[in-house]
Protein backbone atom coordinates (compact mmCIF):
# COMPACT_ATOMS: atom_id res chain seq x y z
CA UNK A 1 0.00 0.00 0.00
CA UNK A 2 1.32 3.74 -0.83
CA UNK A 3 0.56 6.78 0.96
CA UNK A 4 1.46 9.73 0.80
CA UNK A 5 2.13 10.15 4.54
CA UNK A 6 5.72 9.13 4.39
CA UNK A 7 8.94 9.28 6.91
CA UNK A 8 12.15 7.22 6.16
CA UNK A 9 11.53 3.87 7.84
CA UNK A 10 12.89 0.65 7.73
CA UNK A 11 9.62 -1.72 8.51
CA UNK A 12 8.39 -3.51 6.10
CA UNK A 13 4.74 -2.07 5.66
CA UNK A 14 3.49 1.37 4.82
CA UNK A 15 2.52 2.47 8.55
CA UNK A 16 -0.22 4.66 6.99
CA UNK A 17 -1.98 1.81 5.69
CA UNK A 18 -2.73 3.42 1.98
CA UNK A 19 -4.83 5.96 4.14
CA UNK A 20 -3.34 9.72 3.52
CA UNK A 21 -5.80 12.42 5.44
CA UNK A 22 -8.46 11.64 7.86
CA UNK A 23 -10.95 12.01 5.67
CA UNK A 24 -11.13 8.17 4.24
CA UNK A 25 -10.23 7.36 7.70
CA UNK A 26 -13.55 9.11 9.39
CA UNK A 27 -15.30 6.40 7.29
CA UNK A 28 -14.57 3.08 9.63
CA UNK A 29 -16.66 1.90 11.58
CA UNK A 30 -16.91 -0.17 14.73
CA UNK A 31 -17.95 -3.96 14.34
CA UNK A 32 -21.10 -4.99 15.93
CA UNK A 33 -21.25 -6.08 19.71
CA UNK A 34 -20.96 -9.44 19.94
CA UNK A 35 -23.73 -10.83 22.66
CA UNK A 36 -24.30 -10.35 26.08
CA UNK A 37 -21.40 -7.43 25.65
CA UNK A 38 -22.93 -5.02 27.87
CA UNK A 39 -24.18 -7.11 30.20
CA UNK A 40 -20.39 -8.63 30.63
CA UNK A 41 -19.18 -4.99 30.81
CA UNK A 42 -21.63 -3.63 33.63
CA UNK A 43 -21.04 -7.38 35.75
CA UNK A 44 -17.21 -6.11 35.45
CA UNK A 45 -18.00 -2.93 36.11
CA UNK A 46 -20.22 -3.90 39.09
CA UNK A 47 -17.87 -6.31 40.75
CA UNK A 48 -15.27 -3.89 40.24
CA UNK A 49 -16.82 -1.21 42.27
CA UNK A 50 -17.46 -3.57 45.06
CA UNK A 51 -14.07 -3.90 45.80
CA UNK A 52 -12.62 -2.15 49.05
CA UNK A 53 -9.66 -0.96 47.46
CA UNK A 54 -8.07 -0.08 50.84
CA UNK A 55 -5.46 2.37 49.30
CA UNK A 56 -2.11 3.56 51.36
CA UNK A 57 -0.87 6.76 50.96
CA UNK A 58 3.09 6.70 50.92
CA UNK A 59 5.64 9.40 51.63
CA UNK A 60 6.25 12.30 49.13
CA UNK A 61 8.82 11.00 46.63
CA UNK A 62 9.17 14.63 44.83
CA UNK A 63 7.98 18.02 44.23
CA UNK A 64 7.25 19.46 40.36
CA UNK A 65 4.99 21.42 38.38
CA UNK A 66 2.89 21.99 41.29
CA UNK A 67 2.26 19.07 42.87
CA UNK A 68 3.61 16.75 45.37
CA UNK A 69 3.91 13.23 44.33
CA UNK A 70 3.68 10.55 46.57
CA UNK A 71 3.91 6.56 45.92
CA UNK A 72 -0.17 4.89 46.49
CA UNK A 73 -1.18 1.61 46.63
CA UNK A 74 -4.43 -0.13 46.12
CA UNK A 75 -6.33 -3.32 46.21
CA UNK A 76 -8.04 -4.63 42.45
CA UNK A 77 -10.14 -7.52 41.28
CA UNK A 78 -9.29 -10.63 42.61
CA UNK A 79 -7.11 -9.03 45.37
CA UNK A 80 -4.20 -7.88 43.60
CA UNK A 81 -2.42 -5.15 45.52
CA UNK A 82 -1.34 -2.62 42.79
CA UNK A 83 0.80 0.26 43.20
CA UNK A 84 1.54 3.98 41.05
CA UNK A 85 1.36 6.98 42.34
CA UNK A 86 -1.04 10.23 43.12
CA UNK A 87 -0.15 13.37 42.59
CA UNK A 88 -1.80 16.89 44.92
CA UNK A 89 -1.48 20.06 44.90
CA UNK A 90 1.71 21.39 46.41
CA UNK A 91 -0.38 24.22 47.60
CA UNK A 92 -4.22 25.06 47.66
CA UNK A 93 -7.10 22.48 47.87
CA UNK A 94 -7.94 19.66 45.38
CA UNK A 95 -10.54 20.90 42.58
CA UNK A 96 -10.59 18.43 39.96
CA UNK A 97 -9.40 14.40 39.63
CA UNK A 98 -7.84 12.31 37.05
CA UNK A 99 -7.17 8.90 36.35
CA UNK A 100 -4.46 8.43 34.20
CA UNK A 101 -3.24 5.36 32.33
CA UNK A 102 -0.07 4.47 30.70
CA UNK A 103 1.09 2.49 27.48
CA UNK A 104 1.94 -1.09 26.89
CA UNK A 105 5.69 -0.23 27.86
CA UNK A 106 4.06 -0.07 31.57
CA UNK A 107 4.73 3.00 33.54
CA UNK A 108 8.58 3.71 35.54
CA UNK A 109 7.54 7.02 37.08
CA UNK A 110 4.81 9.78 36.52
CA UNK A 111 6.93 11.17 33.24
CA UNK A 112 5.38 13.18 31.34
CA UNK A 113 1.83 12.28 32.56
CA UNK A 114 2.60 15.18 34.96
CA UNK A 115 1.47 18.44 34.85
CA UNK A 116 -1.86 17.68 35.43
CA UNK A 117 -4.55 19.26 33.02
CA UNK A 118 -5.77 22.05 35.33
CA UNK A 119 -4.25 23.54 37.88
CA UNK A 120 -5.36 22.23 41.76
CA UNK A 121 -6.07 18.27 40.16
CA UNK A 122 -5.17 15.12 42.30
CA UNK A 123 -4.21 13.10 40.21
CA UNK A 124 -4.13 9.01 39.94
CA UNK A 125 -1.26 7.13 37.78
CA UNK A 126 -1.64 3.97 38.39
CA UNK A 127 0.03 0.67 36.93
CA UNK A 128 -2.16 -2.00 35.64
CA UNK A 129 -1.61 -5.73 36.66
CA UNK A 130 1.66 -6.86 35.10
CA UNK A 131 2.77 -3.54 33.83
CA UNK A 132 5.94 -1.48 35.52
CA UNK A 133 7.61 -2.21 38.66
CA UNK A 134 4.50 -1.07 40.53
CA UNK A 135 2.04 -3.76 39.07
CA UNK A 136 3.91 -6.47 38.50
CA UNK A 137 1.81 -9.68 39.85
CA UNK A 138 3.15 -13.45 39.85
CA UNK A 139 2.07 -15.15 36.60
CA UNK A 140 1.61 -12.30 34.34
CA UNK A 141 3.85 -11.24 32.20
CA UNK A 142 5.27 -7.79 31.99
CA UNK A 143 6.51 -8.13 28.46
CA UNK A 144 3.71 -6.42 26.13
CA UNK A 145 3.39 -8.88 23.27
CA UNK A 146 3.26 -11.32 26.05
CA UNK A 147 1.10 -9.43 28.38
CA UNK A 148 -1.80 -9.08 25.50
CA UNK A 149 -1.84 -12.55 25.17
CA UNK A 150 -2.14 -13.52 28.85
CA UNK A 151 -5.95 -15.97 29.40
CA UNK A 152 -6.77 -14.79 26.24
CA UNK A 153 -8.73 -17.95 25.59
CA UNK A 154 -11.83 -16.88 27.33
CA UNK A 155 -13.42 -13.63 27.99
CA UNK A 156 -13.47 -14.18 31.84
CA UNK A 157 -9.96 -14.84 31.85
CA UNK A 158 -8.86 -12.05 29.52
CA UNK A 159 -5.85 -9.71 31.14
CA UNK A 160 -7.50 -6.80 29.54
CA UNK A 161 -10.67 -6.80 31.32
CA UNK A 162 -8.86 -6.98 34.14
CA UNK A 163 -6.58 -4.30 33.25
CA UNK A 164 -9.66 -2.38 32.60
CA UNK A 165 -10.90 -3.20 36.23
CA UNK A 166 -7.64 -2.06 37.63
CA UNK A 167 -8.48 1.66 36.19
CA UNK A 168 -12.24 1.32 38.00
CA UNK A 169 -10.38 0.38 40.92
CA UNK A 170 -7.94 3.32 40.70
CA UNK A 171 -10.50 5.89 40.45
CA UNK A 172 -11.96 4.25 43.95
CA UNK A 173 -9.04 4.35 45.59
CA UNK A 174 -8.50 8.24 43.95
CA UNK A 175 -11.90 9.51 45.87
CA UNK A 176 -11.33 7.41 48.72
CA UNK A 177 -7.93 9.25 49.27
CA UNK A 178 -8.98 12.64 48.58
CA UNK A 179 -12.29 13.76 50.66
CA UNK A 180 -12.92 16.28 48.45
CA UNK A 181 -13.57 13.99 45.50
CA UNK A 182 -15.76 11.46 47.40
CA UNK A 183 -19.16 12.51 45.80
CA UNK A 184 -17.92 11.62 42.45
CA UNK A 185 -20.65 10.15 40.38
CA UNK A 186 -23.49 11.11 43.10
CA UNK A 187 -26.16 13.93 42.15
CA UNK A 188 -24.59 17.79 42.19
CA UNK A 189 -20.96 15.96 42.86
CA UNK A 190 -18.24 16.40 41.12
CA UNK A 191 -16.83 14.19 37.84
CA UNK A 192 -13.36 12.74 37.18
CA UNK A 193 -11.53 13.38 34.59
CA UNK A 194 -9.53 10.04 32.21
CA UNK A 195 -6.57 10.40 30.02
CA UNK A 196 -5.07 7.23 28.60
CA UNK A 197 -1.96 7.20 25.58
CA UNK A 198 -2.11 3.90 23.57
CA UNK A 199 -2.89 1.07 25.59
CA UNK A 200 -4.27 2.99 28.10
CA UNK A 201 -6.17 5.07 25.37
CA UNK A 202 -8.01 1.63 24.17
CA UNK A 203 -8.38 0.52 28.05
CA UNK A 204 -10.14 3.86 28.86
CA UNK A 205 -12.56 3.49 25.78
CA UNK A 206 -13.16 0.05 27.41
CA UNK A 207 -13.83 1.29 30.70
CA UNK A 208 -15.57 4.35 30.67
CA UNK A 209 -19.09 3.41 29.42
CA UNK A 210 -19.73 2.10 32.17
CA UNK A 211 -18.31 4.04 35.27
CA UNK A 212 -20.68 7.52 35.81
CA UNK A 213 -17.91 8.94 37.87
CA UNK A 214 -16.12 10.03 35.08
CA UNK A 215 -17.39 13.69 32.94
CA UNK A 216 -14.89 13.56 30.29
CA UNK A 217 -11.95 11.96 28.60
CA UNK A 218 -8.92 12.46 26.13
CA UNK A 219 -7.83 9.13 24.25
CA UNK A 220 -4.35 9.47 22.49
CA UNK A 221 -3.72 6.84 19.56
CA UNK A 222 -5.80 4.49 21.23
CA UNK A 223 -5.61 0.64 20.72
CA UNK A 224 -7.62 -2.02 20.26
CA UNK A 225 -9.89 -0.44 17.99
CA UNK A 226 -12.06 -2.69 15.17
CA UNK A 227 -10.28 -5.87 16.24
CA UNK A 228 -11.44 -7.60 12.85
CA UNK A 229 -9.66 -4.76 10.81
CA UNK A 230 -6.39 -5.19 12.84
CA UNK A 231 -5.93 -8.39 12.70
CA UNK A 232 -5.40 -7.59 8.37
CA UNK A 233 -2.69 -5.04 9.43
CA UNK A 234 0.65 -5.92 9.97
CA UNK A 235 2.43 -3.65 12.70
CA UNK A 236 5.31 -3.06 15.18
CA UNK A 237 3.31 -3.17 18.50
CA UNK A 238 1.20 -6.11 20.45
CA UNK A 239 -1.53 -6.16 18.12
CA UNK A 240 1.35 -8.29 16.30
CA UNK A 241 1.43 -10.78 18.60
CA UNK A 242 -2.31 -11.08 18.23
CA UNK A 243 -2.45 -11.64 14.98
CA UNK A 244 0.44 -14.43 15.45
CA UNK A 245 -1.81 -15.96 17.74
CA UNK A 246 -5.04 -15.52 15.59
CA UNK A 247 -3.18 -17.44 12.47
CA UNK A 248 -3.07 -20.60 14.88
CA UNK A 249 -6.12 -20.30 17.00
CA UNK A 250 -8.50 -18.13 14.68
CA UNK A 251 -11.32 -18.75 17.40
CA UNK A 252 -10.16 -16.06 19.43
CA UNK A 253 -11.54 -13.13 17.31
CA UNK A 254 -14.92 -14.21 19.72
CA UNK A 255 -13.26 -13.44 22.69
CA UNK A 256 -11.61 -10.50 20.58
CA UNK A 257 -15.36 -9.62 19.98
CA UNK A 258 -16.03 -8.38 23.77
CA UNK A 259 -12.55 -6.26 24.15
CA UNK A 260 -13.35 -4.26 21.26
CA UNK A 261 -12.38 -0.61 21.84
CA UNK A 262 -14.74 1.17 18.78
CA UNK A 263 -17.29 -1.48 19.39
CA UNK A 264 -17.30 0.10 23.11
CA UNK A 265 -16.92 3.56 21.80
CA UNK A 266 -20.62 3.10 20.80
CA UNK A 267 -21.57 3.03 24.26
CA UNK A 268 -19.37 5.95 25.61
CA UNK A 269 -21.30 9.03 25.75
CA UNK A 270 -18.93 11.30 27.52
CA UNK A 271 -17.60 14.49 25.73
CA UNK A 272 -14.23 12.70 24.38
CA UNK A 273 -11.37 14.37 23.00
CA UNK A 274 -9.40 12.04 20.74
CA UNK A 275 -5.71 12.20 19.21
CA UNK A 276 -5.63 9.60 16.64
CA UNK A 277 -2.44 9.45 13.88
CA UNK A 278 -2.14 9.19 10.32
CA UNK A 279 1.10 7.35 10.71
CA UNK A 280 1.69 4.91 13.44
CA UNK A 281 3.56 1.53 12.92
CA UNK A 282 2.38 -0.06 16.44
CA UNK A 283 -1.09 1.79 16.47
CA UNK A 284 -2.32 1.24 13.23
CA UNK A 285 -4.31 4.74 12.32
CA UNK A 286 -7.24 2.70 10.85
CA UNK A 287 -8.17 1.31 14.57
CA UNK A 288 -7.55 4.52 15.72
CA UNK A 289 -9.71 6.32 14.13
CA UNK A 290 -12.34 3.56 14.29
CA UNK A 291 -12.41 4.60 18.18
CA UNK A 292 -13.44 8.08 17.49
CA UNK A 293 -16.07 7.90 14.98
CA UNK A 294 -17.75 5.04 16.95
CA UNK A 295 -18.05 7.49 20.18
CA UNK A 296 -21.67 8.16 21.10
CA UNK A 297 -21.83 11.43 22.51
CA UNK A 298 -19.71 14.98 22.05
CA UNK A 299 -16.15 14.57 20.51
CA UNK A 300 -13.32 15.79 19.53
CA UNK A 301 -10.31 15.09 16.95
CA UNK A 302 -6.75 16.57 16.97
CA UNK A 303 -5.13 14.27 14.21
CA UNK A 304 -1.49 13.83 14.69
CA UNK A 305 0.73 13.47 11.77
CA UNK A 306 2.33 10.40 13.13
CA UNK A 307 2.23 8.41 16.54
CA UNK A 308 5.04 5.96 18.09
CA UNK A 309 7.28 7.29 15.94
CA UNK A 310 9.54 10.13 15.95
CA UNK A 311 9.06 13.07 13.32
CA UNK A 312 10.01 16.85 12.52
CA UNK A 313 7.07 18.76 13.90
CA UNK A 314 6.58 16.64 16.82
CA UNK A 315 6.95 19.15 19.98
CA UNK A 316 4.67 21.50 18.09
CA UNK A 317 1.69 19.13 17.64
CA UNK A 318 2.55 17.76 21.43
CA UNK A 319 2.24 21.49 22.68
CA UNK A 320 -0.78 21.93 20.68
CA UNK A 321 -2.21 18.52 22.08
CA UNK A 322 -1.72 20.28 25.91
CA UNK A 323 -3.39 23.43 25.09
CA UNK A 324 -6.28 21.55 24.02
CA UNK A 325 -6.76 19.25 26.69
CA UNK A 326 -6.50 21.93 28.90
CA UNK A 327 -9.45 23.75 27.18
CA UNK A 328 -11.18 20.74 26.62
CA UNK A 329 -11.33 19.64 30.14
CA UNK A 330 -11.37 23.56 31.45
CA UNK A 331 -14.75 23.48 29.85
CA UNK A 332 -16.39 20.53 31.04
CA UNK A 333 -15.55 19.26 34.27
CA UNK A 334 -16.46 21.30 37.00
CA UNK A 335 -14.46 22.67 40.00
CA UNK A 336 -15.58 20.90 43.62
C-alpha cells in the first residue's frame, strides 16, 4: 500500500496503511457487539466497584509542576495489591481528579503524565496488573506482546478486562484518598476526569461506558480499535502478537469480539477528546480512528501526523495537544 504520509523507515509495511488524510479514515466503523457485551461490561464494572480498594498513601517522593507526588497503593479484582502513584497540589485544595493510564511499555515514574490538566487536580497514575515495577503480579507477564496474550482464551480470563478493572479500581481508591472527590458520580458531585496514551487510550474506551464517575476523557492513539480490521494489518506493536496468535487459533476473534475498543466507543457518551495518527507503525491509524467515529456522545479530533514514531514537527503538535486538553477539560468538568 502507498501513501502519501511518508517518513524514512525501515519496517516492512506502509505504517499509513494506503490511508493519507483523515478524511477516508472518518469512514470506519466499529464492528457490531458481539452478545451479552454489555451485560459482561456492567457485571465487570459492578464487581469492580465492590471492591474495598483499601489504598495507602506513601511518603512524598518529589515536588514538580505543582504538585507533590507521593507513591499509592491499592487493592483490584481478585485481590491484587497494585501500586503507582497520586499526585496533589503542592499548595491550595484539590478541585478536579484524574485517572491516568499508561502504554503497553508499563509505567517507571509519573513522566510526562505530569502536569496535570488544570491547575489544583489530584491526580491518579496507576500501573495496571503486570505492567511497571509497581504492578507487577506473579504469573503475568510484563513483556507487552506477552502481556496481550495472557488468558486470552476466554473472555473471563482475559488480562485486559482486568486491566480495565484495575483503572475502576484506581478511580476508587483516587476519591477514597482525597475527601474532596468522594461525591464523584453522586447527584450535584463532582466528575473525574480520564486520560489514557495507547494502551491505556483503548483501556479507557473500554472502561468508561460504564463508570458515571467520570465527565470527560482524552484518548491518544488508542488501541484495540475494530479488532477484525487489525488483525489484516501488519504492525510493530502487540496487536502483532495477536495476529500471530489468531493465524493458529482463529477462534479467538470471539473473545476478541467483547474487548473491542470502537465497538465500546458506541456506548461511551462522555464528551471525548481524541488524538488519533495518520502514521503509526504499532497503532495502526485505521483502529484509531475507528475509536473516534464510533463514540456516542460529544467529541473531539486533533489528528497527529504520526504516533510511536519520531518526526520533525513533533513538539509543536505535542504542545498543541496540551493546550487543548487543557481547554477541553477547562470546559467541562467542573471545580468541587
Amino acid at each position: 500500500m502507498a501513501s502519501s504520509v511518508a517518513f524514512p523507515h525501515d519496517f516492512p509495511f506502509d505504517p499509513a496503511y494506503g490511508y493519507d488524510a483523515p478524511d477516508a479514515l472518518l469512514g470506519i466503523p466499529a464492528p457490531p457487539a458481539p452478545e451479552g457485551f454489555d451485560a459482561f461490561w456492567r457485571d465487570r464494572s459492578a464487581r469492580a466497584r465492590a471492591v474495598d480498594t483499601r489504598p495507602v498513601l506513601g511518603p512524598a517522593e518529589e515536588e514538580r509542576d505543582g504538585a507533590r507526588i507521593h507513591g499509592v497503593t491499592y487493592t483490584s479484582v481478585g485481590g491484587v495489591r497494585l501500586g503507582g502513584w497520586l499526585a496533589l497540589p503542592a499548595e491550595g485544595p484539590v478541585r478536579y481528579g484524574f485517572v491516568v493510564g499508561h502504554g503497553y511499555g508499563g509505567r517507571q515514574d509519573p513522566g510526562r503524565d505530569l502536569p496535570a490538566p488544570l491547575p489544583g487536580s489530584a491526580v491518579i497514575l496507576p500501573c495496571v496488573r503486570g505492567m511497571g515495577e509497581r504492578g507487577r503480579v506473579d504469573g503475568i507477564p510484563d513483556l507487552a506482546a506477552e502481556h496481550v496474550l495472557h488468558g486470552i482464551g476466554s473472555r473471563d480470563t482475559y488480562v485486559i478486562g482486568d486491566c480495565a478493572a484495575d483503572l475502576w479500581c484506581a478511580a476508587s481508591a483516587l476519591t477514597a484518598l482525597v475527601p474532596e472527590l468522594a461525591g464523584a458520580g453522586l447527584p450535584g458531585g463532582p466528575r473525574l476526569g480520564y486520560l489514557g496514551e495507547s494502551f491505556g487510550g483503548g483501556l479507557g474506551a473500554l472502561a468508561l461506558p460504564w463508570d458515571d464517575r467520570f465527565g470527560a476523557a482524552q484518548l491518544t492513539v488508542p488501541t484495540f480499535g475494530n479488532h477484525p480490521l487489525r488483525l489484516t494489518l501488519p504492525c510493530a506493536g502487540s496487536g502483532e502478537a495477536v495476529r500471530a496468535h489468531h493465524r493458529e487459533h482463529p477462534e479467538v476473534t470471539g473473545v476478541l469480539g467483547y474487548f473491542d475498543a470502537a465497538t465500546a466507543a458506541t456506548r461511551l457518551t462522555l464528551p471525548t477528546l481524541v488524538a488519533a495518527a495518520l502514521f503509526d507503525p504499532s497503532v495502526p491509524p485505521p483502529g484509531q480512528f475507528a475509536v473516534h467515529n464510533a463514540l456516542a456522545g460529544e467529541r473531539e479530533l486533533q489528528v497527529l501526523t504520526a504516533g510511536h514514531f519520531a518526526y520533525r514537527g513533533m513538539a509543536a503538535e505535542a504542545a498543541e495537544l496540551d493546550a487543548n486538553r487543557t481547554r477541553f477539560f477547562g470546559e467541562r468538568l467542573r471545580a468541587v
